[in-house]
Protein backbone atom coordinates (compact mmCIF):
# COMPACT_ATOMS: atom_id res chain seq x y z
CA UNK A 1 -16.31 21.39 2.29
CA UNK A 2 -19.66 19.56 3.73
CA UNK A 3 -20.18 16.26 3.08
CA UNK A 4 -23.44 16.64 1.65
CA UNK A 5 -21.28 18.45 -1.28
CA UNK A 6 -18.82 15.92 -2.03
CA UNK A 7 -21.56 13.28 -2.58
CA UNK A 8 -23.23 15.83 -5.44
CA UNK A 9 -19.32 16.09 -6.68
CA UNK A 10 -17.90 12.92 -6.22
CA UNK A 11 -16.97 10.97 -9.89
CA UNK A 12 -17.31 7.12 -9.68
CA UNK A 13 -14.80 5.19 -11.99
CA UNK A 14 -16.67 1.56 -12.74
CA UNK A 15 -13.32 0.21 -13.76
CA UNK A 16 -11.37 0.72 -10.25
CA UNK A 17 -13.14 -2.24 -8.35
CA UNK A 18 -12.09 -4.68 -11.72
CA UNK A 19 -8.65 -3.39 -12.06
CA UNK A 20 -8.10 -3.10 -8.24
CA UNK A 21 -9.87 -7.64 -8.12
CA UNK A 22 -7.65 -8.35 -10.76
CA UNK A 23 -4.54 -7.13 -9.15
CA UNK A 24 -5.85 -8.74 -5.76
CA UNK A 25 -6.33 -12.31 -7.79
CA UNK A 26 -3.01 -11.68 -9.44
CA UNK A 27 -1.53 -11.95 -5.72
CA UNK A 28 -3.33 -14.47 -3.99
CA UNK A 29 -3.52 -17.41 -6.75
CA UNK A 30 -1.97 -20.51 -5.75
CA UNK A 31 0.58 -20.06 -8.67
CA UNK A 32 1.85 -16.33 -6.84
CA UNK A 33 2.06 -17.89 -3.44
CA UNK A 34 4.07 -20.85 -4.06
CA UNK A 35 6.74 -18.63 -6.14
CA UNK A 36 6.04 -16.40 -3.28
CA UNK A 37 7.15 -19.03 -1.07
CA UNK A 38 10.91 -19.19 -2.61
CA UNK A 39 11.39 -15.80 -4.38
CA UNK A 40 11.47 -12.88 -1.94
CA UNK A 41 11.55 -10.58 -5.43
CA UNK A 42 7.90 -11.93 -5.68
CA UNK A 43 6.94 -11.76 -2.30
CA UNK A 44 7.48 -8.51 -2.12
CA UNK A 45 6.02 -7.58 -5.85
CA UNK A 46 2.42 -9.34 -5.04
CA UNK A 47 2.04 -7.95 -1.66
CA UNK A 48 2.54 -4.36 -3.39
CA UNK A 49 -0.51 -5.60 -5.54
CA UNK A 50 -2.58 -6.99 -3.27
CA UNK A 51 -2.09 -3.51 -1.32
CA UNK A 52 -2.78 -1.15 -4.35
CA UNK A 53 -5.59 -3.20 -5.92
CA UNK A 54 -7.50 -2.65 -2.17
CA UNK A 55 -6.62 0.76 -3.07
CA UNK A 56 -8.51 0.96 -5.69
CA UNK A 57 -11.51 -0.58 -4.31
CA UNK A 58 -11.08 1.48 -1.29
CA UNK A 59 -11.85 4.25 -3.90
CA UNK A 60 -14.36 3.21 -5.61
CA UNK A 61 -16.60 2.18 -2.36
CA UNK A 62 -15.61 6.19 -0.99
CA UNK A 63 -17.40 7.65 -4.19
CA UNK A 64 -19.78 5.10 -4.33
CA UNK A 65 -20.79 5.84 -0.76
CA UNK A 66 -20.83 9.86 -1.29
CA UNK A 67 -23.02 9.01 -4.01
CA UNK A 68 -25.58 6.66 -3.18
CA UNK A 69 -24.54 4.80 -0.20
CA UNK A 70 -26.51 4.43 2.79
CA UNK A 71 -26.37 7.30 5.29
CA UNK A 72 -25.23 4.94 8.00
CA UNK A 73 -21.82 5.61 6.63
CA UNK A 74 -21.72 8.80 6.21
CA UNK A 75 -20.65 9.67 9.50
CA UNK A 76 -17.82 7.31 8.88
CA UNK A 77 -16.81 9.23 5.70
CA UNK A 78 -17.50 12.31 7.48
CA UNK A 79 -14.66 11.20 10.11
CA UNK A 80 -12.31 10.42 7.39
CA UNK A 81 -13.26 13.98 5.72
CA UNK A 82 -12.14 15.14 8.67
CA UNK A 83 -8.95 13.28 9.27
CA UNK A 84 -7.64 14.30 5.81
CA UNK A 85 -7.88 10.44 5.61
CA UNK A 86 -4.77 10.34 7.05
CA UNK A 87 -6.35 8.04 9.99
CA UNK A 88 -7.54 5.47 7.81
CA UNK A 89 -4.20 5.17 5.12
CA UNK A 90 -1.25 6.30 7.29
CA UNK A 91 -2.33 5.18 10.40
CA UNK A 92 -4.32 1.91 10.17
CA UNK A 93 -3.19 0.71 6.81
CA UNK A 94 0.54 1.87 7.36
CA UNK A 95 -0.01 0.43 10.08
CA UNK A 96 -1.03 -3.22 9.63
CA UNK A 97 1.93 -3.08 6.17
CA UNK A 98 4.65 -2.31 8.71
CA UNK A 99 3.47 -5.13 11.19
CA UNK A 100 3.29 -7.92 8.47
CA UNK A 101 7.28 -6.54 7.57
CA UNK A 102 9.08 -6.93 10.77
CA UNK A 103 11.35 -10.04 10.45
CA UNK A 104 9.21 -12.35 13.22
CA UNK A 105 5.43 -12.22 11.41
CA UNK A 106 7.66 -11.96 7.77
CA UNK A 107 8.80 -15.21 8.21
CA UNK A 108 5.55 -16.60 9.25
CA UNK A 109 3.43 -15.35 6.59
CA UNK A 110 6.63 -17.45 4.47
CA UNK A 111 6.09 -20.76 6.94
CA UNK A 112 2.69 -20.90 8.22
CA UNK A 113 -0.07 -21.20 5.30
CA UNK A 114 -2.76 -19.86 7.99
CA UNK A 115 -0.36 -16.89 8.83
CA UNK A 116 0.08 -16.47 5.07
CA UNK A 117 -4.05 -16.52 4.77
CA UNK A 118 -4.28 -14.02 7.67
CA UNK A 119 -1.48 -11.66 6.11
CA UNK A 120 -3.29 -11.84 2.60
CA UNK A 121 -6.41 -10.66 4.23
CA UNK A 122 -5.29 -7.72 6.29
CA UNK A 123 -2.94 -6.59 3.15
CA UNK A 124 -6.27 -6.41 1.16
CA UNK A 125 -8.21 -4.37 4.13
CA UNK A 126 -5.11 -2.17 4.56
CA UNK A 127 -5.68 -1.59 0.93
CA UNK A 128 -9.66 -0.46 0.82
CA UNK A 129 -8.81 1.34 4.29
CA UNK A 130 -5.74 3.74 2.51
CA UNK A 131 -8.05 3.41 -0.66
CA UNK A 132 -11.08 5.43 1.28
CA UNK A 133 -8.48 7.68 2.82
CA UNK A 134 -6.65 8.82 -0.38
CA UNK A 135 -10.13 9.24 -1.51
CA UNK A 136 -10.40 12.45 1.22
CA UNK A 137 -6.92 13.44 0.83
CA UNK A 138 -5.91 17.16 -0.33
CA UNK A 139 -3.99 16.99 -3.46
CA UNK A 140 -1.05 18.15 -1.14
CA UNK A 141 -1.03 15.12 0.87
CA UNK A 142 -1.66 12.68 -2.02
CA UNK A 143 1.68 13.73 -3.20
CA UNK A 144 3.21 13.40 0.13
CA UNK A 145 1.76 9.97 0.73
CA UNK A 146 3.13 8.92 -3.07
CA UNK A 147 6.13 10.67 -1.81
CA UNK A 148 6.28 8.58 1.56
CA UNK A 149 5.60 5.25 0.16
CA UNK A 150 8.89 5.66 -2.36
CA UNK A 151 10.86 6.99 -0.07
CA UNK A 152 10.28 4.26 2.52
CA UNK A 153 11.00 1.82 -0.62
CA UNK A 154 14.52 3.29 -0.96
CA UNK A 155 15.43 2.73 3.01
CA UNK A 156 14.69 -0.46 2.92
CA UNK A 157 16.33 -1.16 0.11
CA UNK A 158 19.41 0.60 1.60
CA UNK A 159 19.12 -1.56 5.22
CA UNK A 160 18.78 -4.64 3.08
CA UNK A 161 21.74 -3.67 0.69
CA UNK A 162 23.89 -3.28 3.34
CA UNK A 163 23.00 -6.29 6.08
CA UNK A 164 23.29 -8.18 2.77
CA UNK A 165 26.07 -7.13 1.30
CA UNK A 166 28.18 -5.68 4.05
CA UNK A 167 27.13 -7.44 6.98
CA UNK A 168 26.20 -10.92 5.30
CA UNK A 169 22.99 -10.90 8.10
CA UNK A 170 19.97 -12.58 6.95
CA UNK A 171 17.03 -10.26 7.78
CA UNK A 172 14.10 -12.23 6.54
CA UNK A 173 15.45 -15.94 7.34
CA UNK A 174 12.78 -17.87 5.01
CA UNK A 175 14.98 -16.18 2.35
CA UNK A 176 19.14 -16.37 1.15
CA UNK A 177 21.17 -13.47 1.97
CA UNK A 178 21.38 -13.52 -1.66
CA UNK A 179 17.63 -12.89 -2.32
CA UNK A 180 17.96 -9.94 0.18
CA UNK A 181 20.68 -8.05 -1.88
CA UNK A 182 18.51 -8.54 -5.19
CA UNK A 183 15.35 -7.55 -3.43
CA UNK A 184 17.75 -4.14 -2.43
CA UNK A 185 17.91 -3.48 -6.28
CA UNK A 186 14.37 -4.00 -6.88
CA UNK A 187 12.90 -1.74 -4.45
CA UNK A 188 15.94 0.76 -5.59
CA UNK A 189 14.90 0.67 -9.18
CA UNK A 190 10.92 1.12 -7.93
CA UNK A 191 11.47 3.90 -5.61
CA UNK A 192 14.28 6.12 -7.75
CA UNK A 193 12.33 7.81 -10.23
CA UNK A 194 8.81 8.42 -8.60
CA UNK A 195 10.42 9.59 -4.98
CA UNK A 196 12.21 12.00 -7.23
CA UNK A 197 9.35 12.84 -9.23
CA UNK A 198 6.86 13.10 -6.82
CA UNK A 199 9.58 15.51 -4.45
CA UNK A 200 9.10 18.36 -6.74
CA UNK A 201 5.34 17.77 -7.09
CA UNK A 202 5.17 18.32 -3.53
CA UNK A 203 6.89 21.51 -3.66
CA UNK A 204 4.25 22.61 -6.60
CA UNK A 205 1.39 21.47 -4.70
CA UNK A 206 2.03 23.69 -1.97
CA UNK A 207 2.68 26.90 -4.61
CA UNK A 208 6.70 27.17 -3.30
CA UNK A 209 7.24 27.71 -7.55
């Protein structure tokens, strides 16, 4: 479908950008990042935020755009049309998530309050970036994304479960072992249900039954 169509189609939801600054204000108060600081639970739960609330601007400024943005940008939407906006969410916001997760820039974004400020930052841009890719997504490779994102939840909790638990290894250092083992629950109890869910939904996307 041509661009030109999706801007006549495209539905605007007013209430995305509020929900989506709220969530983003819920993880970047002073109160979130000093428990953030000593909990690794709450680390974890406020950077989810921060990312989804992005989202949800991301998806609000897509329609917006189709519908009364500037043309300047269409050609910009018109790459991510093409793309399946797979570019933009799996590829530059996966990206930027994954970096800010590997043990050396974890444990700065714990230590160093400018690291923390730059991590903060890019986890709301990798938001609005996946948020204006889901918006071209096929309904297909929304679920797979949802799909992805729970699934990648459950390995992690898995490695932390068992350097925790088994191996007594402290992955993220600003953190106990201890923290990393209930972190392992956390993400298990996030990711069962809607990987499981969203599996099937998959399969019905694509017409297999």
């Amino acid at each position: 479908m041509e661009l030109r169509g999706l801007r006549g189609m495209s539905k605007i939801n007013y209430s995305y950008p509020f929900l989506g600054l709220a969530l983003i204000v819920a993880g970047v108060n002073p109160f979130s990042i000093e428990v953030s600081s000593s909990q690794e639970i709450a680390k974890f739960s406020f950077d989810m935020m921060i990312v989804w609330g992005g989202g949800l601007i991301g998806i609000w400024l897509s329609k917006t755009i189709y519908s009364k943005g500037p043309k300047a940008l269409l050609g910009f939407l018109d790459f991510n049309l093409r793309t399946r906006g797979l570019f933009l969410s799996w590829l530059i916001g996966g990206a930027i998530v994954t970096y800010w997760y590997l043990p050396g820039p974890f444990e700065l974004s714990v230590s160093s309050f400018s690291a923390k400020s730059i991590q903060l930052f890019l986890f709301v841009v990798a938001g609005i970036l996946s948020g204006i890719g889901w918006d071209a997504m096929p309904k297909v490779w929304k679920s797979i994304t949802i799909f992805a994102i729970f699934s990648m939840m459950a390995t992690m909790a898995e490695i932390f479960l068992e350097m925790g638990s088994y191996y007594a290894v402290d992955f993220y250092r600003p953190y106990p072992v201890s923290q990393l083992v209930e972190t392992s629950y956390f993400l298990f109890a996030m990711a069962f249900v809607p990987s499981t869910y969203y599996m099937v939904k998959i399969l019905k996307d694509l017409d297999i039954f």
